[in-house]
PDB file of N, CA and C in Angstrom:
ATOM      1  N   UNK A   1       9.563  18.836  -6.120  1.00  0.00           N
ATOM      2  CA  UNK A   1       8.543  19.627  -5.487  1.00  0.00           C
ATOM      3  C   UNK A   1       8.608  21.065  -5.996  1.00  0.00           C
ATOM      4  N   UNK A   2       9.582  21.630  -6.411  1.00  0.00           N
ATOM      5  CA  UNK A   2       9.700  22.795  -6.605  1.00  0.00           C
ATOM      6  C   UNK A   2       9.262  23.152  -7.928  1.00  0.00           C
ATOM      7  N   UNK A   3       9.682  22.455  -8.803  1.00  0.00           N
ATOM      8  CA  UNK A   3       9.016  22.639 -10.455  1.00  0.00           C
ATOM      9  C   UNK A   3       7.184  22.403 -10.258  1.00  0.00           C
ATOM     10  N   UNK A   4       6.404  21.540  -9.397  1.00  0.00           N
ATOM     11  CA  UNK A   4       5.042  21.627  -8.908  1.00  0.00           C
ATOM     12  C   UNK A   4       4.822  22.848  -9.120  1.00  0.00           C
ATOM     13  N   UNK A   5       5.530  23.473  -7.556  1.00  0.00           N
ATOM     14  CA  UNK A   5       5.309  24.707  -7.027  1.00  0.00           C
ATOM     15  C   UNK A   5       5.711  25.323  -8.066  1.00  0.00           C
ATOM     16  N   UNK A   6       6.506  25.619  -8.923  1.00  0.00           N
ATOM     17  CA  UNK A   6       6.786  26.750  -9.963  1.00  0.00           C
ATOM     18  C   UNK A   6       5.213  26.819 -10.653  1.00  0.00           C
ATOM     19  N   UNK A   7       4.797  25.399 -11.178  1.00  0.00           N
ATOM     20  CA  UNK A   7       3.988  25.757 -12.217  1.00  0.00           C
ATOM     21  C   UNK A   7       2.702  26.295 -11.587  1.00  0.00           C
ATOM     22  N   UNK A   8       2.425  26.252 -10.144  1.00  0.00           N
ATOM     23  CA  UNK A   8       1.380  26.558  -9.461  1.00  0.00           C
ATOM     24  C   UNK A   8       1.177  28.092  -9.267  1.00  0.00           C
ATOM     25  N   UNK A   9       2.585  28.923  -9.103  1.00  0.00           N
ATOM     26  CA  UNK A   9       1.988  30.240  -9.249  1.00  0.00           C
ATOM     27  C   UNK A   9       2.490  31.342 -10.350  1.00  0.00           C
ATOM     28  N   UNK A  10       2.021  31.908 -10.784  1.00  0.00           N
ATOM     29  CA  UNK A  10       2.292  33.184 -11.342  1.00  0.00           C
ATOM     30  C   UNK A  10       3.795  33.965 -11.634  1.00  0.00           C
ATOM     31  N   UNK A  11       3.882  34.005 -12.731  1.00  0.00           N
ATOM     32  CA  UNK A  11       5.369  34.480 -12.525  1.00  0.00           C
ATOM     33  C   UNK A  11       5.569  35.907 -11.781  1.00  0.00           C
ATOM     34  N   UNK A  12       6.199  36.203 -11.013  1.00  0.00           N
ATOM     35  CA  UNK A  12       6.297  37.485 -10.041  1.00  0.00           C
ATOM     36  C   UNK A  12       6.072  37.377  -9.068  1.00  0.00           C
ATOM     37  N   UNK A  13       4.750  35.945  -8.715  1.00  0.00           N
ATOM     38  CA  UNK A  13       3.871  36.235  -7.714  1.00  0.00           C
ATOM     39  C   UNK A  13       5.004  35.359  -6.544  1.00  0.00           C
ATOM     40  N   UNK A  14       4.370  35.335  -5.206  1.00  0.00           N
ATOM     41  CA  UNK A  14       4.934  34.793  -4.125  1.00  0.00           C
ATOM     42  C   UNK A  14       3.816  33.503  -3.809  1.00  0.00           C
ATOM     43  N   UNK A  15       4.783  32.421  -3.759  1.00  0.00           N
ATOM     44  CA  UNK A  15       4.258  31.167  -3.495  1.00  0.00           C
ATOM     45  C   UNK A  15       3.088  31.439  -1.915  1.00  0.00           C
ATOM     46  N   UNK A  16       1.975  30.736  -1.605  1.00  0.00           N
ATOM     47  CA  UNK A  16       1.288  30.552  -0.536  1.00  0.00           C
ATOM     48  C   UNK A  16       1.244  29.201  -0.108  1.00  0.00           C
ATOM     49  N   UNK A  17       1.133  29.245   1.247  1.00  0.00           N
ATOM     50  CA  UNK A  17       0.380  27.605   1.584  1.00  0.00           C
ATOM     51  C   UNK A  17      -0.455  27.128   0.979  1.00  0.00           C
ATOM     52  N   UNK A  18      -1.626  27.429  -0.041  1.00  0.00           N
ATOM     53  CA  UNK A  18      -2.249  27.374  -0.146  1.00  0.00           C
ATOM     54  C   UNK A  18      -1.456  26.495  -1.973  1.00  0.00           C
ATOM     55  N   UNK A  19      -0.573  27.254  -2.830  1.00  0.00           N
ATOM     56  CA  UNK A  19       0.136  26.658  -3.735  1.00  0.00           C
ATOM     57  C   UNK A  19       0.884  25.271  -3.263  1.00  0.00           C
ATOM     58  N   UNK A  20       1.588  25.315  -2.281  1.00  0.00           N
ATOM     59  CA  UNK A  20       2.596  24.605  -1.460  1.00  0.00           C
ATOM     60  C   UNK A  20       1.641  23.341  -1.903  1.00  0.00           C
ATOM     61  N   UNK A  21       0.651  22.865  -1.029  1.00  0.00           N
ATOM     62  CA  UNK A  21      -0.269  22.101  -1.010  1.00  0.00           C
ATOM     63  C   UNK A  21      -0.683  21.576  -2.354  1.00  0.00           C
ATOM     64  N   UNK A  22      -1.064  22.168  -2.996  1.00  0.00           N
ATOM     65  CA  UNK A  22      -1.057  22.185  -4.754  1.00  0.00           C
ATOM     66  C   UNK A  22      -0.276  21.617  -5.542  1.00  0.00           C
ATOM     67  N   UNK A  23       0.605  22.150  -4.882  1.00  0.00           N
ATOM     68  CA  UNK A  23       1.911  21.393  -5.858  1.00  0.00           C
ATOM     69  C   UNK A  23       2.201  19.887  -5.421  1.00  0.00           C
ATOM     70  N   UNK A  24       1.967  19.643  -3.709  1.00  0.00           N
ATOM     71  CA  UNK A  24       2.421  18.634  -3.158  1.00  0.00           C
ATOM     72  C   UNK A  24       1.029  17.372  -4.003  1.00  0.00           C
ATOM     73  N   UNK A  25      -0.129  18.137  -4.075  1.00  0.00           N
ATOM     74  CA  UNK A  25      -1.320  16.898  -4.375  1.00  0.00           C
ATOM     75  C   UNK A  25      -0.788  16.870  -6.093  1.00  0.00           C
ATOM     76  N   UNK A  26      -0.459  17.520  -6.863  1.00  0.00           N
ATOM     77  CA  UNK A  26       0.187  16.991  -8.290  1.00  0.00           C
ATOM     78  C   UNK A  26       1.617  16.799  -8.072  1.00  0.00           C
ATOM     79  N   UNK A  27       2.465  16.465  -6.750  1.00  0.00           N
ATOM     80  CA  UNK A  27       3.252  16.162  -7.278  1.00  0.00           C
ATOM     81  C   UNK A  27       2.730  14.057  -7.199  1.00  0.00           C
ATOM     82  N   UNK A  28       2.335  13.894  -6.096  1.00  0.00           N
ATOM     83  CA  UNK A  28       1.873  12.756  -5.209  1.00  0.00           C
ATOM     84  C   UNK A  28       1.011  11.851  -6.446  1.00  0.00           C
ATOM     85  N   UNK A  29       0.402  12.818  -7.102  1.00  0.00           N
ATOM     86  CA  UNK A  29      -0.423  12.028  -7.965  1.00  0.00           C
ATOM     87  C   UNK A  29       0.363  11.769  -9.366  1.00  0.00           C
ATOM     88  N   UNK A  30       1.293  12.647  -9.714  1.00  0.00           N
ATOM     89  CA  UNK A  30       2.426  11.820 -10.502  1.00  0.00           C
ATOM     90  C   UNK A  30       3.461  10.594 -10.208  1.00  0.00           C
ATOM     91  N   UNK A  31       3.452  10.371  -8.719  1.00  0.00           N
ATOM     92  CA  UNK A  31       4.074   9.756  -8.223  1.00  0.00           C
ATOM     93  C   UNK A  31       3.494   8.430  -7.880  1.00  0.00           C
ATOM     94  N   UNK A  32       2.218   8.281  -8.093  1.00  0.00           N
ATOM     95  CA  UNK A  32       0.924   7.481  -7.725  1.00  0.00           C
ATOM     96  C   UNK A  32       1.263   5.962  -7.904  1.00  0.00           C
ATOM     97  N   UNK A  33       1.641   5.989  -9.506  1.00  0.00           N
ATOM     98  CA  UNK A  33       2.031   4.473 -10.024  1.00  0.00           C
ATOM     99  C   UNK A  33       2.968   4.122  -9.391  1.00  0.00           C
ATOM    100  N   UNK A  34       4.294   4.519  -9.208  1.00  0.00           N
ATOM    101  CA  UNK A  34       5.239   4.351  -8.879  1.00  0.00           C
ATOM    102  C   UNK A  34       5.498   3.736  -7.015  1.00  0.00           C
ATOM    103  N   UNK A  35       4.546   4.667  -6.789  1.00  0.00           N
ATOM    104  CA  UNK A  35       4.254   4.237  -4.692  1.00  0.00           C
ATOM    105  C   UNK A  35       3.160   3.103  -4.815  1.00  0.00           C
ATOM    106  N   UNK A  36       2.279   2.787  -5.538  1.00  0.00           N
ATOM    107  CA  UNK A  36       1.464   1.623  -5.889  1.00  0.00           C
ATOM    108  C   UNK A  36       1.959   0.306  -5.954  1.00  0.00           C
ATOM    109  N   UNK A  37       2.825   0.339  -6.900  1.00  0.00           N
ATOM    110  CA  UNK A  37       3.901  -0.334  -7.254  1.00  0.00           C
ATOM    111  C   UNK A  37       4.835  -0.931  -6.202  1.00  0.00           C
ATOM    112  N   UNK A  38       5.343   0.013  -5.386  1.00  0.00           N
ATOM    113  CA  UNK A  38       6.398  -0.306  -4.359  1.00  0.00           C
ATOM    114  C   UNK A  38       5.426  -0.522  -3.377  1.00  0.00           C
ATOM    115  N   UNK A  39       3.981  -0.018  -2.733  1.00  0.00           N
ATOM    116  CA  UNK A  39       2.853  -0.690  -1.840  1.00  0.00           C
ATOM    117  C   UNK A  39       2.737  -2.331  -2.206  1.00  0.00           C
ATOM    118  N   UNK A  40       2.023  -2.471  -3.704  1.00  0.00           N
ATOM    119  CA  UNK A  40       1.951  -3.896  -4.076  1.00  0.00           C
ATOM    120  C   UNK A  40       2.631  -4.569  -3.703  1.00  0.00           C
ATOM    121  N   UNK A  41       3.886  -4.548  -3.935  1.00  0.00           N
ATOM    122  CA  UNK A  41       5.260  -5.360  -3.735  1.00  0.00           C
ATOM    123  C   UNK A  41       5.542  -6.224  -2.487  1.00  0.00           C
ATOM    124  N   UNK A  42       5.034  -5.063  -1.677  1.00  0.00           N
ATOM    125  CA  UNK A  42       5.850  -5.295  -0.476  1.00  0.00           C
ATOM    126  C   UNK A  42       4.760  -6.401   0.042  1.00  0.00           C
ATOM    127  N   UNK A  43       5.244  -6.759   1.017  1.00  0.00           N
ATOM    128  CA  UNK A  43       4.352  -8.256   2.261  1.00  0.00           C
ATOM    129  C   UNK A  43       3.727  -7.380   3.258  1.00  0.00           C
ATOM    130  N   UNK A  44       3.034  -7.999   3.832  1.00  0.00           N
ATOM    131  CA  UNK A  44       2.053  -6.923   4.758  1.00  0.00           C
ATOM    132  C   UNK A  44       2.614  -6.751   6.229  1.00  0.00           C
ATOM    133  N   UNK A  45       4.148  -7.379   6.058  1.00  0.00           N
ATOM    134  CA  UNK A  45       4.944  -6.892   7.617  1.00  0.00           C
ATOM    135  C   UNK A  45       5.632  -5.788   7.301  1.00  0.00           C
ATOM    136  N   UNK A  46       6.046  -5.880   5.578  1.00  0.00           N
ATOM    137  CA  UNK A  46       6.986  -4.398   5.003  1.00  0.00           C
ATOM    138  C   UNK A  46       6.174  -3.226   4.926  1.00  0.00           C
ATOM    139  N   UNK A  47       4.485  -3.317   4.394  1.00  0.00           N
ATOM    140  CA  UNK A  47       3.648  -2.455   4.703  1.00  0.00           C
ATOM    141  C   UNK A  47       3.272  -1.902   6.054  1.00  0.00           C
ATOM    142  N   UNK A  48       3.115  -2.836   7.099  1.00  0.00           N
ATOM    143  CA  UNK A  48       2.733  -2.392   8.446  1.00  0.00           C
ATOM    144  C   UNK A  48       4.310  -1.478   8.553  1.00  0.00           C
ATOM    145  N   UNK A  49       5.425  -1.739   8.576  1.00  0.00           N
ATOM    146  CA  UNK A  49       6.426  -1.031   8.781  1.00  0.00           C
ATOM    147  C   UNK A  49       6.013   0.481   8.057  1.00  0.00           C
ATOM    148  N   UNK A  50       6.545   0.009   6.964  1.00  0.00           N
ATOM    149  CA  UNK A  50       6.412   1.381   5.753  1.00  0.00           C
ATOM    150  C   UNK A  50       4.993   2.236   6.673  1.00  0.00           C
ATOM    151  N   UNK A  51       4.040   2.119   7.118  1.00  0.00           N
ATOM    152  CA  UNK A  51       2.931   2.435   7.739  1.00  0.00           C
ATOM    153  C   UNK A  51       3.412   3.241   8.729  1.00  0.00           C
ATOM    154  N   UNK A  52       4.110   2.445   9.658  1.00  0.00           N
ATOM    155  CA  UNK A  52       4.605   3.226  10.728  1.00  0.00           C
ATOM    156  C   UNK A  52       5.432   4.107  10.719  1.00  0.00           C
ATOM    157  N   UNK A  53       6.209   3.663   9.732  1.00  0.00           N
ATOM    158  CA  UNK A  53       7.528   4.846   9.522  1.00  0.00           C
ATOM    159  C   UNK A  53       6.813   5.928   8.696  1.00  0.00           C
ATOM    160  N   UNK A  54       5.985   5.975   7.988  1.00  0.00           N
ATOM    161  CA  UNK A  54       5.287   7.354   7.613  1.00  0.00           C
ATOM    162  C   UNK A  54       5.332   8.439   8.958  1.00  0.00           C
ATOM    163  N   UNK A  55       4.873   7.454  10.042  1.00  0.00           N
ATOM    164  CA  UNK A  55       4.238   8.631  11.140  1.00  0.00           C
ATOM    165  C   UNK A  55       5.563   9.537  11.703  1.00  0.00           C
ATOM    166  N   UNK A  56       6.763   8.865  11.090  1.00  0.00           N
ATOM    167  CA  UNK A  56       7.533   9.801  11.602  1.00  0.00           C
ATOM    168  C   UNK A  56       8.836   8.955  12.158  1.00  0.00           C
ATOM    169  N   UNK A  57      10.362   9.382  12.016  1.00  0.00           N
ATOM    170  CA  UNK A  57      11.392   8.126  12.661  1.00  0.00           C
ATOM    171  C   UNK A  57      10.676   7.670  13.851  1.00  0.00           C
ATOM    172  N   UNK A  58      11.521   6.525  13.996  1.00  0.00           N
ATOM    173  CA  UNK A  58      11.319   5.796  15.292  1.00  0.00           C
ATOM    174  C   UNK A  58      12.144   4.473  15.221  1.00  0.00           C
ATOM    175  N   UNK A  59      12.475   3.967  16.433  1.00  0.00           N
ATOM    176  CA  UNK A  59      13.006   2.929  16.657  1.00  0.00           C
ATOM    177  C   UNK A  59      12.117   1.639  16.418  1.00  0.00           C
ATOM    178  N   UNK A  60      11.710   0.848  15.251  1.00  0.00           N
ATOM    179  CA  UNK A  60      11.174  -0.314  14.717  1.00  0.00           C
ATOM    180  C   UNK A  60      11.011  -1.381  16.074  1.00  0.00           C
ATOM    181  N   UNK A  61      12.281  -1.686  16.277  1.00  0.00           N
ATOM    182  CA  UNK A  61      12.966  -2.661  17.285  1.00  0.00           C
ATOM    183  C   UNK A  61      12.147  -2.627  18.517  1.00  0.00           C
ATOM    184  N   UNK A  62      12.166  -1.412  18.887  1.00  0.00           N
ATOM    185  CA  UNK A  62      11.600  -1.253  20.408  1.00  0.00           C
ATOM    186  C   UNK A  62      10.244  -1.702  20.182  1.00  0.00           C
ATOM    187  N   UNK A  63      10.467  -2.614  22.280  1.00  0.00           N
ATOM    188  CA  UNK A  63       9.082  -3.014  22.442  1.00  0.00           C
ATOM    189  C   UNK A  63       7.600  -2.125  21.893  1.00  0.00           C
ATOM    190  N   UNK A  64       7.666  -0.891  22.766  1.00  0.00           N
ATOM    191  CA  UNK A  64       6.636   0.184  22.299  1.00  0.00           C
ATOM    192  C   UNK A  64       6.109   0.796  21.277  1.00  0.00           C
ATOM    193  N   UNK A  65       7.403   0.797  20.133  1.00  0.00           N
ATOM    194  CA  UNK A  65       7.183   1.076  18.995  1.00  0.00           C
ATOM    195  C   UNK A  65       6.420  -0.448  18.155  1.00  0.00           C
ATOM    196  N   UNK A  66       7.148  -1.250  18.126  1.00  0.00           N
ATOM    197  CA  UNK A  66       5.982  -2.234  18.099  1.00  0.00           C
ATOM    198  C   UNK A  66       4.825  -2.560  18.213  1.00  0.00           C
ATOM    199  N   UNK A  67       4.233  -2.044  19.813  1.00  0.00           N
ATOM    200  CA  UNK A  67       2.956  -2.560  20.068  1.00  0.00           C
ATOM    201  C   UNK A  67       2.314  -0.868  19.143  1.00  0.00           C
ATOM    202  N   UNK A  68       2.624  -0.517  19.194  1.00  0.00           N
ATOM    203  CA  UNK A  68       1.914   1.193  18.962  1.00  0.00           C
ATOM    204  C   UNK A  68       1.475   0.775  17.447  1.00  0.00           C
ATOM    205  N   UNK A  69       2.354   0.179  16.716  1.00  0.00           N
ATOM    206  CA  UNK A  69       1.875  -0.514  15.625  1.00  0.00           C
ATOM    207  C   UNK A  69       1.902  -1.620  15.259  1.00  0.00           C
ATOM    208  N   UNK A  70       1.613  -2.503  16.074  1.00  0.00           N
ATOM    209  CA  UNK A  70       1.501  -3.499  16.336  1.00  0.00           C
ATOM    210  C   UNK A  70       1.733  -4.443  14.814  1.00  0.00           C
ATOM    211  N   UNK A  71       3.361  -4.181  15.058  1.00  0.00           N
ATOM    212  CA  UNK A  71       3.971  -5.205  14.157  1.00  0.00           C
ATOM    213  C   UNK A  71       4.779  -6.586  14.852  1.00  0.00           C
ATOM    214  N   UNK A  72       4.437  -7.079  15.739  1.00  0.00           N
ATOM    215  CA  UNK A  72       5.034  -8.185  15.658  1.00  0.00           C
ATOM    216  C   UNK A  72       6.213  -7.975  16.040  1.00  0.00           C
ATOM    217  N   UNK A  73       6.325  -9.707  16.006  1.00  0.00           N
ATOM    218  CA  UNK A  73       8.288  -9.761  16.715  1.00  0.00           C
ATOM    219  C   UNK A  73       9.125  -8.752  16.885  1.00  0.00           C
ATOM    220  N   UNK A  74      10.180  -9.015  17.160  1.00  0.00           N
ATOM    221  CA  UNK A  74      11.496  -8.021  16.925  1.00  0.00           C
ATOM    222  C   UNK A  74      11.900  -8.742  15.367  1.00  0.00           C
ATOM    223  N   UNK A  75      12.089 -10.011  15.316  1.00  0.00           N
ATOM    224  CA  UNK A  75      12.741 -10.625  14.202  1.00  0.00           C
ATOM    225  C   UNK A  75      12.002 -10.877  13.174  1.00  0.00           C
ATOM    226  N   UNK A  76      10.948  -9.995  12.872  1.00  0.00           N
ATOM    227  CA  UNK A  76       9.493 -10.287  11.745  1.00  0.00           C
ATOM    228  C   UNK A  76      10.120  -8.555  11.348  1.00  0.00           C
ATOM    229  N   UNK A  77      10.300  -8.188  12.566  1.00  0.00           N
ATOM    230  CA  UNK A  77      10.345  -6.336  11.879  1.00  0.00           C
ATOM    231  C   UNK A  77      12.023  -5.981  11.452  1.00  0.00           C
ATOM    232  N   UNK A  78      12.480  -6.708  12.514  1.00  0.00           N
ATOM    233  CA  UNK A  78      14.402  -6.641  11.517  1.00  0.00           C
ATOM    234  C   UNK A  78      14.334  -7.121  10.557  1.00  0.00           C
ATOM    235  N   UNK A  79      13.812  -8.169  10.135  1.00  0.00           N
ATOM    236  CA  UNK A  79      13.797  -8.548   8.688  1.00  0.00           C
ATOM    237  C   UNK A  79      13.152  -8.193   7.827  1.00  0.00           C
ATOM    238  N   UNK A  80      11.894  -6.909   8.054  1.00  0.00           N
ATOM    239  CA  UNK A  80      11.475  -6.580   7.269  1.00  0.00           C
ATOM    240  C   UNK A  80      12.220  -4.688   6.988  1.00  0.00           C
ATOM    241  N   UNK A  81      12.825  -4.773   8.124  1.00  0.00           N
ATOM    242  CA  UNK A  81      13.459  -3.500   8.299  1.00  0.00           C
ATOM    243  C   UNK A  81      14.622  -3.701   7.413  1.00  0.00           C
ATOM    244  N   UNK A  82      15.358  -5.254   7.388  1.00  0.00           N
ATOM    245  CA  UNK A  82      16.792  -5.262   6.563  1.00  0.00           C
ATOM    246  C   UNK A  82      16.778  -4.935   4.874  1.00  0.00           C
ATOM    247  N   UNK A  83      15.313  -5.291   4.321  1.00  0.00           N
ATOM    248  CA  UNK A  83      14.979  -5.124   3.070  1.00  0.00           C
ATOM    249  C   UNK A  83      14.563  -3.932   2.698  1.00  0.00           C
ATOM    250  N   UNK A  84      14.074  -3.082   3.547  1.00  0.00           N
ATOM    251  CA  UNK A  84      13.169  -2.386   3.197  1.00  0.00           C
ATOM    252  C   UNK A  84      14.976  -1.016   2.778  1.00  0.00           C
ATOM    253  N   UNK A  85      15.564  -1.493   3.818  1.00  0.00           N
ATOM    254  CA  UNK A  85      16.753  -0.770   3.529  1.00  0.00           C
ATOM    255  C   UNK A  85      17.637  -0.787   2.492  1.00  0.00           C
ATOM    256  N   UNK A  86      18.089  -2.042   2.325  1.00  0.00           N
ATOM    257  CA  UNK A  86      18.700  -2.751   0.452  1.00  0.00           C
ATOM    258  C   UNK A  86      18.082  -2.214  -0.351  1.00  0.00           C
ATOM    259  N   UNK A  87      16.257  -2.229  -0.239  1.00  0.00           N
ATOM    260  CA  UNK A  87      15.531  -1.602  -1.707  1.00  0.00           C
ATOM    261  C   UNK A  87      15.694  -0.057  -1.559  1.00  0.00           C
ATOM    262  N   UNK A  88      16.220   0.714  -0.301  1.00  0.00           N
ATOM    263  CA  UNK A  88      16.800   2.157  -0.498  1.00  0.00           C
ATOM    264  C   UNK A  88      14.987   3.092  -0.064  1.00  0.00           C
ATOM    265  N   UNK A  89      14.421   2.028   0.538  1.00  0.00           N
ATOM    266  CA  UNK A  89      12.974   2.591   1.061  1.00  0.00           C
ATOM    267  C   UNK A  89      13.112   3.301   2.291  1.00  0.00           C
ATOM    268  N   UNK A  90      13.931   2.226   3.393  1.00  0.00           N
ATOM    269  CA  UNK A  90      14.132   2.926   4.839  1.00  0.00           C
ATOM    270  C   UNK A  90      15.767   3.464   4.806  1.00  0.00           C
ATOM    271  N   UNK A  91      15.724   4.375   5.683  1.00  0.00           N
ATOM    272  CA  UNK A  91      17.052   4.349   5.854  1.00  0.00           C
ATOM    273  C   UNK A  91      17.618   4.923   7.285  1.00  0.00           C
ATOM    274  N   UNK A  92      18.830   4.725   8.193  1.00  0.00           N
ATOM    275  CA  UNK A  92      18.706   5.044   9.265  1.00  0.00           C
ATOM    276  C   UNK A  92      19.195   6.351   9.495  1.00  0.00           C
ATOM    277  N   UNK A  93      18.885   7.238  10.745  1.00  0.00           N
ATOM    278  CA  UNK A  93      19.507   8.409  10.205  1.00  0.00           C
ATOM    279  C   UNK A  93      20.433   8.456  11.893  1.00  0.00           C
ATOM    280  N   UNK A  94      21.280   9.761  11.827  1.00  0.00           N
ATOM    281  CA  UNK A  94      22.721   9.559  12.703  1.00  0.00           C
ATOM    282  C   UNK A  94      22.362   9.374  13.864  1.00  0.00           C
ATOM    283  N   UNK A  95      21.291   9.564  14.904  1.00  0.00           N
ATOM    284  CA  UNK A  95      20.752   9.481  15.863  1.00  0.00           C
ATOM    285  C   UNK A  95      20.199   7.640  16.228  1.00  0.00           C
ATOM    286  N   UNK A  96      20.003   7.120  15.382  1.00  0.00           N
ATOM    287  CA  UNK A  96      19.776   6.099  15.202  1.00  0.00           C
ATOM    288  C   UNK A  96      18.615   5.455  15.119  1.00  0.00           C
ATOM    289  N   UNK A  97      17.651   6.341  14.507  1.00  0.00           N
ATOM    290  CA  UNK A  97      16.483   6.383  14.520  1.00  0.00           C
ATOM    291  C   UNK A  97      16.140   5.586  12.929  1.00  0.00           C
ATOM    292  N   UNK A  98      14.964   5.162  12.742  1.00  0.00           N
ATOM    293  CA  UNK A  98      14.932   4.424  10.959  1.00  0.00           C
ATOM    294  C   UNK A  98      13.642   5.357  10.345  1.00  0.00           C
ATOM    295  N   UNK A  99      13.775   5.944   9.343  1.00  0.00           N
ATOM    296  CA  UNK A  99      12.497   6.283   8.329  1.00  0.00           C
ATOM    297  C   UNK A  99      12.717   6.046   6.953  1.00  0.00           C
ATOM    298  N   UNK A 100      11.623   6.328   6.920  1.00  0.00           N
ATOM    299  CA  UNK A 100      11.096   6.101   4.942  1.00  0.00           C
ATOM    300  C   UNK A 100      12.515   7.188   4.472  1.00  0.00           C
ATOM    301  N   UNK A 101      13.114   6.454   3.696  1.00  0.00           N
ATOM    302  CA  UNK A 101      13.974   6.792   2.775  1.00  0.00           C
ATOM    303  C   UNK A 101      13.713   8.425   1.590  1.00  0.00           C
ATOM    304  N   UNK A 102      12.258   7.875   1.754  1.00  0.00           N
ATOM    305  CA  UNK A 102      11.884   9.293   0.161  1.00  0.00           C
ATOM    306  C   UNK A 102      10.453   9.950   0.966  1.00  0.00           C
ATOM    307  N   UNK A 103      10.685  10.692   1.235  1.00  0.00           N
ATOM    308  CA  UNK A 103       9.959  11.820   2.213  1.00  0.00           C
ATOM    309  C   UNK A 103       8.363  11.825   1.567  1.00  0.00           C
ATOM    310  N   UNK A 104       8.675  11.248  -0.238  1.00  0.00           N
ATOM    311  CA  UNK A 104       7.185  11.643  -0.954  1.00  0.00           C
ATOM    312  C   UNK A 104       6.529  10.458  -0.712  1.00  0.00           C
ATOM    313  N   UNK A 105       7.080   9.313  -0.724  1.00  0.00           N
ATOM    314  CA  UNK A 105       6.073   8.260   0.063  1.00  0.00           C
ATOM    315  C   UNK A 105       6.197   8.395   1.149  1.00  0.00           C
ATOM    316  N   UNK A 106       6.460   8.787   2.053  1.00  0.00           N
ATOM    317  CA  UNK A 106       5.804   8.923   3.441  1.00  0.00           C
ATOM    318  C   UNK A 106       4.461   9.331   3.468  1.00  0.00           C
ATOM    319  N   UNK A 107       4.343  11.084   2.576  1.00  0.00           N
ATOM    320  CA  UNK A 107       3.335  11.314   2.695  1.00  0.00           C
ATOM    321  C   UNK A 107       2.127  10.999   2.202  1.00  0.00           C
ATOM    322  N   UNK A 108       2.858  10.095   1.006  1.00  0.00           N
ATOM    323  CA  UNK A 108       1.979   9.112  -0.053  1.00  0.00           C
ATOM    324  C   UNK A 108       1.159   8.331   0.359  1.00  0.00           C
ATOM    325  N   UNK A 109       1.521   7.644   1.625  1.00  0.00           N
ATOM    326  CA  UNK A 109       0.804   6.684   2.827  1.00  0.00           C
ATOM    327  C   UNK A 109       0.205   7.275   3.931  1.00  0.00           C
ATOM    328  N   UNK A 110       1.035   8.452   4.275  1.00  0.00           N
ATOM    329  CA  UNK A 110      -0.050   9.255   5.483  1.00  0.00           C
ATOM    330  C   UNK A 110      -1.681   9.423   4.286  1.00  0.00           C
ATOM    331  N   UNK A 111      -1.358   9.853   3.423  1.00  0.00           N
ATOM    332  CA  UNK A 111      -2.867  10.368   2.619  1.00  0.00           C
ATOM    333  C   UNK A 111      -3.889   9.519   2.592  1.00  0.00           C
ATOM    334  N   UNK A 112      -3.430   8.203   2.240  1.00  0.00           N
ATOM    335  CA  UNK A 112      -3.441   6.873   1.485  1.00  0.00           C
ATOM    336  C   UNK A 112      -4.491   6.160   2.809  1.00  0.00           C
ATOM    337  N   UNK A 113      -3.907   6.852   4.612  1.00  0.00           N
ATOM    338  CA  UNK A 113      -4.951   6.590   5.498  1.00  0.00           C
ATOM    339  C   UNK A 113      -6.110   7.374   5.626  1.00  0.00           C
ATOM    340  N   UNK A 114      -6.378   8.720   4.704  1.00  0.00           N
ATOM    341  CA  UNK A 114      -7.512   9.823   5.524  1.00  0.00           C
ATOM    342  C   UNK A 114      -8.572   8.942   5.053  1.00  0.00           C
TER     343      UNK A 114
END
């Protein structure tokens, strides 16, 4: 993200929100094939996951988190939760919460809904 942002402003100058953003839509679109790729791949219980976990950690498992994105079982989403972790996509963090592993597909899929 930061080499984006380098090439986005001016040498001397002070980065803006307005670069920030800039840098994030060329970095996303270099990244395009690559999140395509890992979208394709996946089955449409690893996508509904990957989906949800964009919006932010959360507990997969739980009833609520479930219906909110209405993925199915507990044992349709642990098993799609156990892979998604091996391929180094999700990962859990110390609280015990699960998200997207690489912060740039998260936002790769938030976009991917406007």
């Amino acid at each position: 993200m930061c080499s984006f942002l380098w090439q986005e402003i001016e040498a001397g100058a002070t980065a803006t929100t307005l670069d920030l953003g800039q840098a994030m839509v060329r970095l996303l679109r270099s990244e395009d094939a690559h999140f395509i790729r890992i979208w394709e791949r996946a089955p449409r219980g690893q996508r509904l996951l990957l989906h949800a976990l964009a919006q932010g950690p959360g507990r997969p498992l739980a009833t609520e988190f479930r219906r909110r994105y209405g993925l199915g079982s507990a044992s349709s989403v642990q098993k799609a939760l156990a892979v998604l972790v091996r391929d180094e996509l999700a990962q859990r963090d110390p609280d015990g919460r699960d998200r997207i592993a690489e912060p740039f597909l998260a936002e790769w899929i938030r976009r991917r809904e406007r």
